[in-house]
Structure formats: structure tokens, C-alpha cells
PDB file of N, CA and C in Angstrom:
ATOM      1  N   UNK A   1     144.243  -7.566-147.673  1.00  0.00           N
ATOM      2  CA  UNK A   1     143.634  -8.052-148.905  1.00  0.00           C
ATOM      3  C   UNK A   1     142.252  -7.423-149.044  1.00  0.00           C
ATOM      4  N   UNK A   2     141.934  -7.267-150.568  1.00  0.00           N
ATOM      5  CA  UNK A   2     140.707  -6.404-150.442  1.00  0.00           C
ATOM      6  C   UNK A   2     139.694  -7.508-151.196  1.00  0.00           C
ATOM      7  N   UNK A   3     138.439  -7.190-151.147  1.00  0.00           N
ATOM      8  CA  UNK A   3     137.799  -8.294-151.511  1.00  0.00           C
ATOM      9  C   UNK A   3     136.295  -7.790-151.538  1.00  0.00           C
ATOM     10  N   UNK A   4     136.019  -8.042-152.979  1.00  0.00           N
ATOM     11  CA  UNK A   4     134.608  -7.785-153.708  1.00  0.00           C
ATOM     12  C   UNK A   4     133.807  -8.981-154.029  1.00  0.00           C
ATOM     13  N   UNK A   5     132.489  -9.321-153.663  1.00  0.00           N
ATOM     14  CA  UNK A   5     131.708 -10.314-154.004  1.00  0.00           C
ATOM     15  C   UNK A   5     130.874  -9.668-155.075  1.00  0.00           C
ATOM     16  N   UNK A   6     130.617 -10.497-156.404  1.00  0.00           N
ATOM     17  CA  UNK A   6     129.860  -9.907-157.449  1.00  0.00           C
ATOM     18  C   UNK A   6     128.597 -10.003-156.879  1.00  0.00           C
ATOM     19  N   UNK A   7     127.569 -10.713-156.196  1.00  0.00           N
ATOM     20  CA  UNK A   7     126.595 -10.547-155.991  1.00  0.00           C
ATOM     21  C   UNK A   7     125.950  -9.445-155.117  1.00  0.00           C
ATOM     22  N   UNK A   8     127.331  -8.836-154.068  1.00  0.00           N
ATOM     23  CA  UNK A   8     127.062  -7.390-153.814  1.00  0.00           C
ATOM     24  C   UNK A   8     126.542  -6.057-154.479  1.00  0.00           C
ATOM     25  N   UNK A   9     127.086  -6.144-155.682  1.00  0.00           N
ATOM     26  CA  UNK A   9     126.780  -5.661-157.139  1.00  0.00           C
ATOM     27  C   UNK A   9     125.715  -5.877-157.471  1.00  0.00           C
ATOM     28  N   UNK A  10     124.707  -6.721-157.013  1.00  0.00           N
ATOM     29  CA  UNK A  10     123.682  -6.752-157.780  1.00  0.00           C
ATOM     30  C   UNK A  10     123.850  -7.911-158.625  1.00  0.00           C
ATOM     31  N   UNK A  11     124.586  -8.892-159.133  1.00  0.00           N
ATOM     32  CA  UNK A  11     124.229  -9.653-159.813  1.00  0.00           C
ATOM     33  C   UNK A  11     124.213 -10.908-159.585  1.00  0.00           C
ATOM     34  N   UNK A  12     123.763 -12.303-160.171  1.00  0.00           N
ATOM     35  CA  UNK A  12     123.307 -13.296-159.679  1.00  0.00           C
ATOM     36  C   UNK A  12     124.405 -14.369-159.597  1.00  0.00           C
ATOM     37  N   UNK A  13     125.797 -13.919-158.803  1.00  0.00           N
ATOM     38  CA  UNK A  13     126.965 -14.245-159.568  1.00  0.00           C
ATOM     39  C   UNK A  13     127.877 -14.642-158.141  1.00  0.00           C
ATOM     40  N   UNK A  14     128.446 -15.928-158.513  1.00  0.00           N
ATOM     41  CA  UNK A  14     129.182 -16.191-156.643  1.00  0.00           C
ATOM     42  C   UNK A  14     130.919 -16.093-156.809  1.00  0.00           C
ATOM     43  N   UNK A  15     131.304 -15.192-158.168  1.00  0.00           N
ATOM     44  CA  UNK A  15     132.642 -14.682-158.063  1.00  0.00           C
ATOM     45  C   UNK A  15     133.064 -13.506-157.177  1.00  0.00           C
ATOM     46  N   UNK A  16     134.080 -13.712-156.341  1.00  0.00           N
ATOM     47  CA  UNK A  16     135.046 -13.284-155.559  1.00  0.00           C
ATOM     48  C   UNK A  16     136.064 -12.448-155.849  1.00  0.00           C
ATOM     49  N   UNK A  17     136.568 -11.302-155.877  1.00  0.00           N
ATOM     50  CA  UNK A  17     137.124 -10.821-156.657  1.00  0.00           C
ATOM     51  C   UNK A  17     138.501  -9.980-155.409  1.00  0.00           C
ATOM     52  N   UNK A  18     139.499 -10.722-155.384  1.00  0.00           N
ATOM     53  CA  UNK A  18     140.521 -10.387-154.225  1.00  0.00           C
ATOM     54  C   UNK A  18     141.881  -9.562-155.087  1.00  0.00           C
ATOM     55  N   UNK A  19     142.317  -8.563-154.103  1.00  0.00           N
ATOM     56  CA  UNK A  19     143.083  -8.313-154.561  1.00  0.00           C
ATOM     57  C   UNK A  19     143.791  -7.403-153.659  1.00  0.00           C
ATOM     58  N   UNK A  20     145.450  -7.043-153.531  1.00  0.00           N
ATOM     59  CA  UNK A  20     146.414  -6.023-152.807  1.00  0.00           C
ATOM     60  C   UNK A  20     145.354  -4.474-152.881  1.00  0.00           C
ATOM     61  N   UNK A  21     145.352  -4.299-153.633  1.00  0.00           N
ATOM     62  CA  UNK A  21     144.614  -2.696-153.417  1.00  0.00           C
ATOM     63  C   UNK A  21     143.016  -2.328-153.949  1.00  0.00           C
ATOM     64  N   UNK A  22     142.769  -1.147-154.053  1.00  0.00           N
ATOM     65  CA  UNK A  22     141.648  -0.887-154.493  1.00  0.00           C
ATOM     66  C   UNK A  22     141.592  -0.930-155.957  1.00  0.00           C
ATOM     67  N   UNK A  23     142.220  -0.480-156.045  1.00  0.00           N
ATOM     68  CA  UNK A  23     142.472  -0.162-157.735  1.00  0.00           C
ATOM     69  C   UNK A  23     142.324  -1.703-158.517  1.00  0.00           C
ATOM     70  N   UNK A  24     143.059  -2.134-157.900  1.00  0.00           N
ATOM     71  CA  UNK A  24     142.944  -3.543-158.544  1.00  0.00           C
ATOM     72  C   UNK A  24     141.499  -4.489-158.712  1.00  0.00           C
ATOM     73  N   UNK A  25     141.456  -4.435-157.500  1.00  0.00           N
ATOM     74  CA  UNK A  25     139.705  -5.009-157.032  1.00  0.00           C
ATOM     75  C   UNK A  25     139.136  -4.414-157.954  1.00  0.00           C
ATOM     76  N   UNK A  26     138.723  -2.846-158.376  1.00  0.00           N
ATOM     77  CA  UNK A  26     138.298  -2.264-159.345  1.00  0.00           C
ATOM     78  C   UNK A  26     138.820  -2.246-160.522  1.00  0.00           C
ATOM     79  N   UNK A  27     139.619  -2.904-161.367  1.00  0.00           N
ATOM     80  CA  UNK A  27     140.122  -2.931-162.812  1.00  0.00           C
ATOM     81  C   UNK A  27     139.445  -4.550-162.686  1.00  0.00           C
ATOM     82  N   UNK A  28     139.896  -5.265-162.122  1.00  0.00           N
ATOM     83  CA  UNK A  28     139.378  -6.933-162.580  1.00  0.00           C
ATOM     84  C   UNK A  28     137.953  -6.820-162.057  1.00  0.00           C
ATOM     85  N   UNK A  29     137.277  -5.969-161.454  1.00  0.00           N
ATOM     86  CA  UNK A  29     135.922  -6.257-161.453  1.00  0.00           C
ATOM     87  C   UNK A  29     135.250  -5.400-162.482  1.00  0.00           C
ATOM     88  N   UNK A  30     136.158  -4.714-163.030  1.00  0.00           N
ATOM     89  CA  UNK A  30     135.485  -3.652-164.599  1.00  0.00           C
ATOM     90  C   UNK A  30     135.840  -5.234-165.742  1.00  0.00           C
ATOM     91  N   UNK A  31     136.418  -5.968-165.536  1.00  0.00           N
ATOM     92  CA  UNK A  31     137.393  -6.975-166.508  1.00  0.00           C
ATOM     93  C   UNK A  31     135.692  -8.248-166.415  1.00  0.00           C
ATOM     94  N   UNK A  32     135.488  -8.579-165.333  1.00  0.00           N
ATOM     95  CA  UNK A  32     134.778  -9.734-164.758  1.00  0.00           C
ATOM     96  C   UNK A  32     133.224  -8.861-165.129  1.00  0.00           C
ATOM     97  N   UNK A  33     133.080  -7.998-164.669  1.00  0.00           N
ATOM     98  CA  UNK A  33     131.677  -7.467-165.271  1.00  0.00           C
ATOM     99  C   UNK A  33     131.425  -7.652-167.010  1.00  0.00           C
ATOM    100  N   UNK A  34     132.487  -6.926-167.787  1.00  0.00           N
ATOM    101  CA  UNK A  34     132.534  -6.794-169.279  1.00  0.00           C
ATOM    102  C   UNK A  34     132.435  -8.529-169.661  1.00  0.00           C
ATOM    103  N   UNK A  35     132.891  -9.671-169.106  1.00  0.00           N
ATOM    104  CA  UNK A  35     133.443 -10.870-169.936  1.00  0.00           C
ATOM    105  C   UNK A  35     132.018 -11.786-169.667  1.00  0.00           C
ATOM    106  N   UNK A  36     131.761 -11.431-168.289  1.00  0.00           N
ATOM    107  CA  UNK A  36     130.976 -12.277-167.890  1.00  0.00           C
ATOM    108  C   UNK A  36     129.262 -11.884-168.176  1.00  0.00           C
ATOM    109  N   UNK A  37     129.490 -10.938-167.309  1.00  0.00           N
ATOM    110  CA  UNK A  37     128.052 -10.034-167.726  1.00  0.00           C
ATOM    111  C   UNK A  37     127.626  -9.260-168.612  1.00  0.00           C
ATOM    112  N   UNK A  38     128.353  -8.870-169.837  1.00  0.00           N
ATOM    113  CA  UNK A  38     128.241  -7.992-170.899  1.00  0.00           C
ATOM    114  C   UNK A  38     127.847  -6.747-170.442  1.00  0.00           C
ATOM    115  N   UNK A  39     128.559  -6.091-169.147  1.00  0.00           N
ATOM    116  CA  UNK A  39     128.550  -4.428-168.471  1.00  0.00           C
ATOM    117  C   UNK A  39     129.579  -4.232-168.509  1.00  0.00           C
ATOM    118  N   UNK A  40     129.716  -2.755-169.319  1.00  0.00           N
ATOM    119  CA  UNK A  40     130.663  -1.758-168.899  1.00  0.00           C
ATOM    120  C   UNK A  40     130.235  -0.956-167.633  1.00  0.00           C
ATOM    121  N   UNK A  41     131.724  -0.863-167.253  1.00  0.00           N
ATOM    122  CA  UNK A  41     131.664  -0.129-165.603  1.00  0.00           C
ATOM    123  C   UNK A  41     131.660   1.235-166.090  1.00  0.00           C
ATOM    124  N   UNK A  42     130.826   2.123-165.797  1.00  0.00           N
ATOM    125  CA  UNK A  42     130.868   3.719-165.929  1.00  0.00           C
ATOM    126  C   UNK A  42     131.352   3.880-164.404  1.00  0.00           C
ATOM    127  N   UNK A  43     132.485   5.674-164.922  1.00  0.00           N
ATOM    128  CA  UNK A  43     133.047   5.991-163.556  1.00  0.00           C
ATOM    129  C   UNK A  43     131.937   5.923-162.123  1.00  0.00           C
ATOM    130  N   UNK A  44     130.839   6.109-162.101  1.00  0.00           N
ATOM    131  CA  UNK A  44     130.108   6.484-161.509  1.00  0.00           C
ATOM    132  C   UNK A  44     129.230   5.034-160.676  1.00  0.00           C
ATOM    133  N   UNK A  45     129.795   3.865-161.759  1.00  0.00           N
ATOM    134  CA  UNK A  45     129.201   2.255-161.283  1.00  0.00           C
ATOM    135  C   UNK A  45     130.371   2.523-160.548  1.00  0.00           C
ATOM    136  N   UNK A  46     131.862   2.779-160.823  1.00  0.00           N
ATOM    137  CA  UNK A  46     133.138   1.995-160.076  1.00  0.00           C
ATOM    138  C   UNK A  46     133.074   3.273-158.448  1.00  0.00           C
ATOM    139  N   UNK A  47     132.601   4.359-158.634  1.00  0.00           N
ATOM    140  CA  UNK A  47     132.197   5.026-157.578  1.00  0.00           C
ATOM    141  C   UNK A  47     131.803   4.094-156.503  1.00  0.00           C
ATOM    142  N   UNK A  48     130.285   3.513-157.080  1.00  0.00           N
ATOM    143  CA  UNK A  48     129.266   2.696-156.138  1.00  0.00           C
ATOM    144  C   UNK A  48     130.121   1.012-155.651  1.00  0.00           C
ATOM    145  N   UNK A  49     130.824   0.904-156.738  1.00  0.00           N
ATOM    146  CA  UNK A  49     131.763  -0.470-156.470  1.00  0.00           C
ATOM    147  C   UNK A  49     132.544  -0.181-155.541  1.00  0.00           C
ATOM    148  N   UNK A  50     133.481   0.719-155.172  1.00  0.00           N
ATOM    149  CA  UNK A  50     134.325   0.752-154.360  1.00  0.00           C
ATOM    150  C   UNK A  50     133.743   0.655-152.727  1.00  0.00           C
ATOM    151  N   UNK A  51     132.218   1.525-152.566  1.00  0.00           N
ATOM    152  CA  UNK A  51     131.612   1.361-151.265  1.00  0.00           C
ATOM    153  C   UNK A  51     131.752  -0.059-150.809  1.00  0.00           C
ATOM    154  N   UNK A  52     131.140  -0.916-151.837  1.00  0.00           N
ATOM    155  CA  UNK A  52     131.244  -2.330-151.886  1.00  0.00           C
ATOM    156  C   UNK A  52     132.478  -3.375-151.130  1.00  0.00           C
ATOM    157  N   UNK A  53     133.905  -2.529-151.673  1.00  0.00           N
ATOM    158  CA  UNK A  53     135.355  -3.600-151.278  1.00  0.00           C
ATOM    159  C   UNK A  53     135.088  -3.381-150.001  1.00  0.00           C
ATOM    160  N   UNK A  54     135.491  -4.895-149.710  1.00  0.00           N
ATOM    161  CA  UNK A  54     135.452  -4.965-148.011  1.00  0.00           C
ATOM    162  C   UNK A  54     137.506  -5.393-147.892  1.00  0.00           C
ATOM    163  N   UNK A  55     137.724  -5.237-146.635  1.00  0.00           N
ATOM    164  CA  UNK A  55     139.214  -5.366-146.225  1.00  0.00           C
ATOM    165  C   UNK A  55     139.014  -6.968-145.640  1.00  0.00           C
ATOM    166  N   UNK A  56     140.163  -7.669-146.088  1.00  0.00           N
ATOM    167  CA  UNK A  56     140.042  -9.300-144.863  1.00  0.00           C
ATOM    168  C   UNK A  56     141.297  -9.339-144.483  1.00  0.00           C
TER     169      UNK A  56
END
């Protein structure tokens, strides 16, 4: 399972963001950035996001 904390990101935010692959972790955290935080992910944020996914 892969697993992104939004506040890793930089923001002031205690959503969790789990998922089977990378890709995924990275589409619902491009989904959870846009709804919640009013950011679009540029290729180059989802670059720096992926350093971020940790494995559990």
C-alpha cells in the first residue's frame, strides 16, 4: 500500500491519501489538492509528490 500525507506537501492538512500504486496516490492527490486546496498539480509538483509516497 502506498501512502501520502498532505501535510508532507506542505500544507496545513491531516488527509491521508492510500492507495495500490503510484499512479493512483498521484491522481487522487492531484483530485484532493484541486477540491480542497484550490492547486493544480503541475507535472513538475507530481515529480516532487512522488519523492513524498511512502510504502506501508
Amino acid at each position: 500500500m502506498k501512502t501520502l500525507h498532505c501535510a508532507d506537501a506542505g500544507f496545513d492538512c491531516k488527509a491521508v491519501i492510500q492507495a495500490d500504486t503510484e499512479e493512483e496516490v498521484l491522481n487522487q492527490a492531484a483530485e484532493h489538492a484541486k477540491t480542497v486546496h484550490n492547486v493544480s498539480v503541475t507535472p513538475e509538483m507530481a515529480e516532487q509528490i512522488k519523492t513524498l509516497i511512502k510504502e506501508v
